[in-house]
PDB file of N, CA and C in Angstrom:
ATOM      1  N   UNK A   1       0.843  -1.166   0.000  1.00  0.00           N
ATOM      2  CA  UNK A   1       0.000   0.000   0.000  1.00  0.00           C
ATOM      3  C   UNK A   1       0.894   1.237   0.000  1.00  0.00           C
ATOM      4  N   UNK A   2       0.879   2.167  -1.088  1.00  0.00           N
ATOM      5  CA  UNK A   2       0.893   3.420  -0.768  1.00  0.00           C
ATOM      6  C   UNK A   2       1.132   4.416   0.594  1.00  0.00           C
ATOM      7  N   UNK A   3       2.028   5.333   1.106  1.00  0.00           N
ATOM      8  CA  UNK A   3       2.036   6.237   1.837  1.00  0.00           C
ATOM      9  C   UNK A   3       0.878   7.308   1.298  1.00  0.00           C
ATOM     10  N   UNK A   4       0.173   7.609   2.074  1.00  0.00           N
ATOM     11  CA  UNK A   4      -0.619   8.556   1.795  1.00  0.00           C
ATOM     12  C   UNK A   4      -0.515   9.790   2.590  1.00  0.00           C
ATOM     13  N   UNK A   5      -0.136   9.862   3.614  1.00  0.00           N
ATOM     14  CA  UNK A   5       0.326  11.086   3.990  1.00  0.00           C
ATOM     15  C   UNK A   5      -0.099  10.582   5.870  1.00  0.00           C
ATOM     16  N   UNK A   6       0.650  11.866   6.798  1.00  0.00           N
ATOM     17  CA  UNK A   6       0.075  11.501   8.258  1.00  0.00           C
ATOM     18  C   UNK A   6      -0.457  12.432   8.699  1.00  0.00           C
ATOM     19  N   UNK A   7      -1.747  12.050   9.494  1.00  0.00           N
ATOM     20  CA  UNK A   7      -2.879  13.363  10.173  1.00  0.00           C
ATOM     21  C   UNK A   7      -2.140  12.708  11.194  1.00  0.00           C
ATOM     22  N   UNK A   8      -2.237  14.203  12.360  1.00  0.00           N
ATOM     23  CA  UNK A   8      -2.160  14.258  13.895  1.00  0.00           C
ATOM     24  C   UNK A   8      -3.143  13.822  14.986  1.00  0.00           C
ATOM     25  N   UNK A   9      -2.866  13.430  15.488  1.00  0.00           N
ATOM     26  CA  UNK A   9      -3.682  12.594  16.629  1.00  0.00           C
ATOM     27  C   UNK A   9      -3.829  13.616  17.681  1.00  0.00           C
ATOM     28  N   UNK A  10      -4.420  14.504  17.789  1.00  0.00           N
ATOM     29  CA  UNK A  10      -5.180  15.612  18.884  1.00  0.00           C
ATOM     30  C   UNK A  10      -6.117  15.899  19.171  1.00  0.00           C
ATOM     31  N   UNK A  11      -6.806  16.257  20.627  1.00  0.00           N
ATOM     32  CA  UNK A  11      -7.977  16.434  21.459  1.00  0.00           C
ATOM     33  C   UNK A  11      -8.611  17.317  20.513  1.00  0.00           C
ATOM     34  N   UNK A  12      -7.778  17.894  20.167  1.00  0.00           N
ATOM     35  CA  UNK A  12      -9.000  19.380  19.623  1.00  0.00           C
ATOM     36  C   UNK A  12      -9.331  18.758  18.438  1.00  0.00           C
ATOM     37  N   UNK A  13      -8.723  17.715  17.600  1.00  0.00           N
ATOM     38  CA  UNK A  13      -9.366  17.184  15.998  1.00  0.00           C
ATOM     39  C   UNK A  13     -10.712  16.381  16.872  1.00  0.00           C
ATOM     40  N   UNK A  14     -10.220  15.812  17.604  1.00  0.00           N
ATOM     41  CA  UNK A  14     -11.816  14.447  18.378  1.00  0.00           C
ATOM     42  C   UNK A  14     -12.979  15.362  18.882  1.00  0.00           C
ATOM     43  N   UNK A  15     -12.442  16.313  19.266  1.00  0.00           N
ATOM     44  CA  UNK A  15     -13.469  17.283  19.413  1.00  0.00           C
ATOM     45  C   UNK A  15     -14.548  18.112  18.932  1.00  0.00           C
ATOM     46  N   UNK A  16     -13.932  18.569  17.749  1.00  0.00           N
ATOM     47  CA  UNK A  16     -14.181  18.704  16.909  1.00  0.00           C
ATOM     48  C   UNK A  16     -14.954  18.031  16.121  1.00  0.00           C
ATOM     49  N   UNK A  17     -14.612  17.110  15.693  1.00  0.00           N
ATOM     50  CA  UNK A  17     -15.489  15.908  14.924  1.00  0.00           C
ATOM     51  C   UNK A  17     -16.474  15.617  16.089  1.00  0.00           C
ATOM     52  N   UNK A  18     -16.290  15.619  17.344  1.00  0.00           N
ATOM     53  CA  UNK A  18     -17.305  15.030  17.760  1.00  0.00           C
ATOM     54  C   UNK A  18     -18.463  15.572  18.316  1.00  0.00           C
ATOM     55  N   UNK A  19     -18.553  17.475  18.363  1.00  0.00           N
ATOM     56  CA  UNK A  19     -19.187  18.463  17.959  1.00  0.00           C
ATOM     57  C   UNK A  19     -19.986  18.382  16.891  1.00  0.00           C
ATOM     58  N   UNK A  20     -19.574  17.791  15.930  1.00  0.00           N
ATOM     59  CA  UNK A  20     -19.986  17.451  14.442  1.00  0.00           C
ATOM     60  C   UNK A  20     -19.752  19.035  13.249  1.00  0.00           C
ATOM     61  N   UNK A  21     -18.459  19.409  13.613  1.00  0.00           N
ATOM     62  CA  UNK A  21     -17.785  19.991  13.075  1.00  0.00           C
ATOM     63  C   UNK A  21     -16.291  19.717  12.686  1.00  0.00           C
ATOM     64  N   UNK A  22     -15.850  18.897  11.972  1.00  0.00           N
ATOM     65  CA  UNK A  22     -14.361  18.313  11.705  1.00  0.00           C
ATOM     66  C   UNK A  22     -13.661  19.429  11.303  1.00  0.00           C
ATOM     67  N   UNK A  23     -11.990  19.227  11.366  1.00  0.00           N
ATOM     68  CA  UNK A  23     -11.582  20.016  11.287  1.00  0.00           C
ATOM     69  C   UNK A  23     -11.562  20.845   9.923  1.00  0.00           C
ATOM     70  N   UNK A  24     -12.022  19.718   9.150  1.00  0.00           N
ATOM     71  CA  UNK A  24     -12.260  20.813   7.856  1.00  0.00           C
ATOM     72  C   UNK A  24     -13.037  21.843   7.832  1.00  0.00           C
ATOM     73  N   UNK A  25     -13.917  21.557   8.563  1.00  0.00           N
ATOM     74  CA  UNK A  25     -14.958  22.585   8.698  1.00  0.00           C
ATOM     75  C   UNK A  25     -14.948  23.762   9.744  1.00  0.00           C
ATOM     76  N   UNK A  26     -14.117  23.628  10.710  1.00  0.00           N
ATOM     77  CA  UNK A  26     -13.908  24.412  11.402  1.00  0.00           C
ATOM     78  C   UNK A  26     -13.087  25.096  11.593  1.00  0.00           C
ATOM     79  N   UNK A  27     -11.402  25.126  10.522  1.00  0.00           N
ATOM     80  CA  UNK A  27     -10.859  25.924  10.405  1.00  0.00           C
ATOM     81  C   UNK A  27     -10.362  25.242   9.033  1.00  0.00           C
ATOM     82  N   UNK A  28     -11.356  25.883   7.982  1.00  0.00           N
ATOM     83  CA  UNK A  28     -10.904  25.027   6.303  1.00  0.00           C
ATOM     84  C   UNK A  28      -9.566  25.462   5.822  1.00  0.00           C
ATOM     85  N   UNK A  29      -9.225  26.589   6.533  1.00  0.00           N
ATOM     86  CA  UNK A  29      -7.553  27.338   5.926  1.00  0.00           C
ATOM     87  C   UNK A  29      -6.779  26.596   6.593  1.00  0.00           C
ATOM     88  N   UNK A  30      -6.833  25.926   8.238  1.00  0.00           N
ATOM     89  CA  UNK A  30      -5.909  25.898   8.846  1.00  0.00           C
ATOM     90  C   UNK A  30      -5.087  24.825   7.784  1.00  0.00           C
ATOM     91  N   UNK A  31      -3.494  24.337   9.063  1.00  0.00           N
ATOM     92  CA  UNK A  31      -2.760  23.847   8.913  1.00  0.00           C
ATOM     93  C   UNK A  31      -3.232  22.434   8.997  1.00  0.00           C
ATOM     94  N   UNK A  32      -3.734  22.031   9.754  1.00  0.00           N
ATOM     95  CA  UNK A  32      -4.377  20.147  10.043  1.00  0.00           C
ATOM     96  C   UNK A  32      -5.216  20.289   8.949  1.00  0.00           C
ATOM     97  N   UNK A  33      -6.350  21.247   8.432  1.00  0.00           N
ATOM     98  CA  UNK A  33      -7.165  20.490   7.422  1.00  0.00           C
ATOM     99  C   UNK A  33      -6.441  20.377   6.153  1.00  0.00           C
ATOM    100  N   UNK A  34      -5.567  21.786   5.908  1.00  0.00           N
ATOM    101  CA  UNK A  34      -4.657  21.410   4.586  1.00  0.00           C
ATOM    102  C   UNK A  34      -4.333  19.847   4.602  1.00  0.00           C
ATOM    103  N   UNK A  35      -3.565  19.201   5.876  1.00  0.00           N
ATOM    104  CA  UNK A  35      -3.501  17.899   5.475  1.00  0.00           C
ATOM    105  C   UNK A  35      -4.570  16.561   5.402  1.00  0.00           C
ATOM    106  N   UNK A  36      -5.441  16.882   5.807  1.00  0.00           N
ATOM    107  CA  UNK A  36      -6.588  15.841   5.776  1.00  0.00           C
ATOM    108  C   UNK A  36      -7.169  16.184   4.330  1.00  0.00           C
ATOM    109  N   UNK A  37      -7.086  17.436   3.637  1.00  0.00           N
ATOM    110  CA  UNK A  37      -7.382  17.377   2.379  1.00  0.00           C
ATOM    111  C   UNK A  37      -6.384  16.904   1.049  1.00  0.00           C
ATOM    112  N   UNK A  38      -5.085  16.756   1.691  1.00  0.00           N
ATOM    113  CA  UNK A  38      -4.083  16.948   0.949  1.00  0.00           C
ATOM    114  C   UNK A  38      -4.607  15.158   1.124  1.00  0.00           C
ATOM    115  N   UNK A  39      -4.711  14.263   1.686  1.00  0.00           N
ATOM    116  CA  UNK A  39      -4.527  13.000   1.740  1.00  0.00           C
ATOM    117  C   UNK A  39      -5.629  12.363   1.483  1.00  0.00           C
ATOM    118  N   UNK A  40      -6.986  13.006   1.472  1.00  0.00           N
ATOM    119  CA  UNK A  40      -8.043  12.675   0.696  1.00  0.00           C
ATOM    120  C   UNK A  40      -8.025  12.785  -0.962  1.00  0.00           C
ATOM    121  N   UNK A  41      -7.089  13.565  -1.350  1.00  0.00           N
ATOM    122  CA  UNK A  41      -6.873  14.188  -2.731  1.00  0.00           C
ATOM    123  C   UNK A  41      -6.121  13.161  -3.600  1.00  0.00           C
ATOM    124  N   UNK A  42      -5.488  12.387  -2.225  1.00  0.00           N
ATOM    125  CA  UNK A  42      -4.249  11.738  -2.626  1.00  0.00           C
ATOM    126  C   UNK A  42      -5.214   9.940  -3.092  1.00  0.00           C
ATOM    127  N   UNK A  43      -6.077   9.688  -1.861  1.00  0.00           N
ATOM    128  CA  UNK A  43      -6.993   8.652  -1.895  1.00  0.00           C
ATOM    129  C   UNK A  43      -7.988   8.402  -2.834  1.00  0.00           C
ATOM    130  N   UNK A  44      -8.464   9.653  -3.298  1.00  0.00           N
ATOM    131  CA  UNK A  44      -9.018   9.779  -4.346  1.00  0.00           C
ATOM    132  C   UNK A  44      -8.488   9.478  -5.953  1.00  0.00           C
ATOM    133  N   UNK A  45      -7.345   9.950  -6.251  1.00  0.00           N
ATOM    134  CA  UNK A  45      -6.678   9.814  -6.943  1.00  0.00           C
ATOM    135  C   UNK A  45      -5.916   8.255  -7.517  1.00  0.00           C
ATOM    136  N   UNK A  46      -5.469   8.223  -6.027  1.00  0.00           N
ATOM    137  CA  UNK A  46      -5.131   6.255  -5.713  1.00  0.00           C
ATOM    138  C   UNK A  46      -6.476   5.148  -6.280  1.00  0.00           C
ATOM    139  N   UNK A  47      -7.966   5.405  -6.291  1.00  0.00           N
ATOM    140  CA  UNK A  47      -9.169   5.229  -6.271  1.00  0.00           C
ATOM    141  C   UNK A  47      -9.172   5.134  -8.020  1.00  0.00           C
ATOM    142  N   UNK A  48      -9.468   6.534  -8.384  1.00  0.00           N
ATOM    143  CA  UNK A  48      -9.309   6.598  -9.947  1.00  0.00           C
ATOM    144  C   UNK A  48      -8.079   5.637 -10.503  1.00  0.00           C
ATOM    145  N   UNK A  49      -6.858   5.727 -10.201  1.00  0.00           N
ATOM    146  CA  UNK A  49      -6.087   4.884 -11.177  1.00  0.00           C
ATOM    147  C   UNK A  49      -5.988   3.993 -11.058  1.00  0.00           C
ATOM    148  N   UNK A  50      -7.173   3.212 -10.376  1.00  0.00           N
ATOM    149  CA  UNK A  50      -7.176   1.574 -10.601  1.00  0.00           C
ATOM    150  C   UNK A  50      -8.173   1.351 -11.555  1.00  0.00           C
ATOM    151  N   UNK A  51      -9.306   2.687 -12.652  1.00  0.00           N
ATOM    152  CA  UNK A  51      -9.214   2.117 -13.180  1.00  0.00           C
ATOM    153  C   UNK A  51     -10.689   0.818 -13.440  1.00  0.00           C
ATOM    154  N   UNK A  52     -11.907   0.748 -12.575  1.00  0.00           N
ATOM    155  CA  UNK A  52     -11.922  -0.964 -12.506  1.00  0.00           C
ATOM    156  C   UNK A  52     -13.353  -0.183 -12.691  1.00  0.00           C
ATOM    157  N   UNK A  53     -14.465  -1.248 -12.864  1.00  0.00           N
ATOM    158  CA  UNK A  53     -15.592  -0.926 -13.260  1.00  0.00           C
ATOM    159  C   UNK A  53     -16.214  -1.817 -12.597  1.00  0.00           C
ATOM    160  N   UNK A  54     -17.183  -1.117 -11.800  1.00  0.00           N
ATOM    161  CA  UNK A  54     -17.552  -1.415 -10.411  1.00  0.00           C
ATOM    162  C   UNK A  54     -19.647  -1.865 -10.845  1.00  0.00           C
ATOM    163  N   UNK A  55     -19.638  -1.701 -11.555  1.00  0.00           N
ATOM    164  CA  UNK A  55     -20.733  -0.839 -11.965  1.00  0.00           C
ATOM    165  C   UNK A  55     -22.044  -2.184 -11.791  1.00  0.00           C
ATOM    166  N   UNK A  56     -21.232  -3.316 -11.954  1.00  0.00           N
ATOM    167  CA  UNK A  56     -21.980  -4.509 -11.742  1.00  0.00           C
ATOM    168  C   UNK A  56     -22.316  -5.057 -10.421  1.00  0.00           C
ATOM    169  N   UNK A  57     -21.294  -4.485  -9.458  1.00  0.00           N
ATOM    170  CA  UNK A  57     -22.022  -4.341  -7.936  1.00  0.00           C
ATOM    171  C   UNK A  57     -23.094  -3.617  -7.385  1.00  0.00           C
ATOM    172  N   UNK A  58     -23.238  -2.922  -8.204  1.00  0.00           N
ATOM    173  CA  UNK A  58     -24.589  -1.984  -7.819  1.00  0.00           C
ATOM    174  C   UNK A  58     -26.201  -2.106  -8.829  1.00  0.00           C
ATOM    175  N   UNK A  59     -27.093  -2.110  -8.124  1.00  0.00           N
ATOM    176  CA  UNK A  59     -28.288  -2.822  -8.302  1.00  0.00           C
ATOM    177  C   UNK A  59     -28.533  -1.629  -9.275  1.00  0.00           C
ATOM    178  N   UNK A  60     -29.734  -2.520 -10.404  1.00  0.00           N
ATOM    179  CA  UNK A  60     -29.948  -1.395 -11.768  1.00  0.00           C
ATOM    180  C   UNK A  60     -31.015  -0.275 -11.014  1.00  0.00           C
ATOM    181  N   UNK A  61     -31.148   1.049 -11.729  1.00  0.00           N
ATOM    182  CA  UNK A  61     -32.127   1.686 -11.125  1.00  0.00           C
ATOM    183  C   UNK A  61     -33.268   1.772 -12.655  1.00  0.00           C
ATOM    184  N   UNK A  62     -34.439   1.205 -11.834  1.00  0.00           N
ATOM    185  CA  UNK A  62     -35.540   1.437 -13.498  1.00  0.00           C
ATOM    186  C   UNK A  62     -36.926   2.452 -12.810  1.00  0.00           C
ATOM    187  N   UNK A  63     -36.624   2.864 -14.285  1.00  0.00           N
ATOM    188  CA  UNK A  63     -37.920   4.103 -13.828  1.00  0.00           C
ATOM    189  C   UNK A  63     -39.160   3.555 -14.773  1.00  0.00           C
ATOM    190  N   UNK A  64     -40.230   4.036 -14.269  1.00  0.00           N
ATOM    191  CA  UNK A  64     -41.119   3.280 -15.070  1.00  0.00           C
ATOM    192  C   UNK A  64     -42.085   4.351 -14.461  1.00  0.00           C
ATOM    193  N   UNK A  65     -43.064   4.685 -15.751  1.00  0.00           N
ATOM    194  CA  UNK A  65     -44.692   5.874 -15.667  1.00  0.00           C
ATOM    195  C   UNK A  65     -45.600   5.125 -14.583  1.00  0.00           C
ATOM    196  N   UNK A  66     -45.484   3.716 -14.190  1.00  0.00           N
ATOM    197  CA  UNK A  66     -46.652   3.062 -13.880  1.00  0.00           C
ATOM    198  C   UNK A  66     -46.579   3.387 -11.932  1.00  0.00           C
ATOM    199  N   UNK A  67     -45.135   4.073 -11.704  1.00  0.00           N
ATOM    200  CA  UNK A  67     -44.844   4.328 -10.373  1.00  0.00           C
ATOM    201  C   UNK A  67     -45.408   5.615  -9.714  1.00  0.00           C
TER     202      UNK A  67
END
């Protein structure tokens, strides 16, 4: 697996989240969310270049007038 980057382990991030305000949201400039975005960016990315077509795990959606 990939390095993806390291978030900090602090009272004020658990807090935060557990307010139901994470730190992205509660200081979106700071320094900790730059990295929780920087490593979501990174996961995301890791995600796309595999690439794989998923599309058969997920149930069809049908629309129909008679609903």
């Amino acid at each position: 697996m990939d390095y993806l980057g390291a978030l900090p382990l602090a009272m004020h991030i658990r807090l935060q989240a557990d307010s139901g305000k994470p730190t992205v949201v509660s200081d979106p400039d700071g320094e900790v969310a730059g990295l929780y975005k920087a490593v979501a960016r990174k996961v995301a990315l890791a995600i796309a270049a595999k690439n794989k077509d998923f599309s058969s795990k997920f149930p069809s959606i049908k629309i129909s007038k008679e609903t």
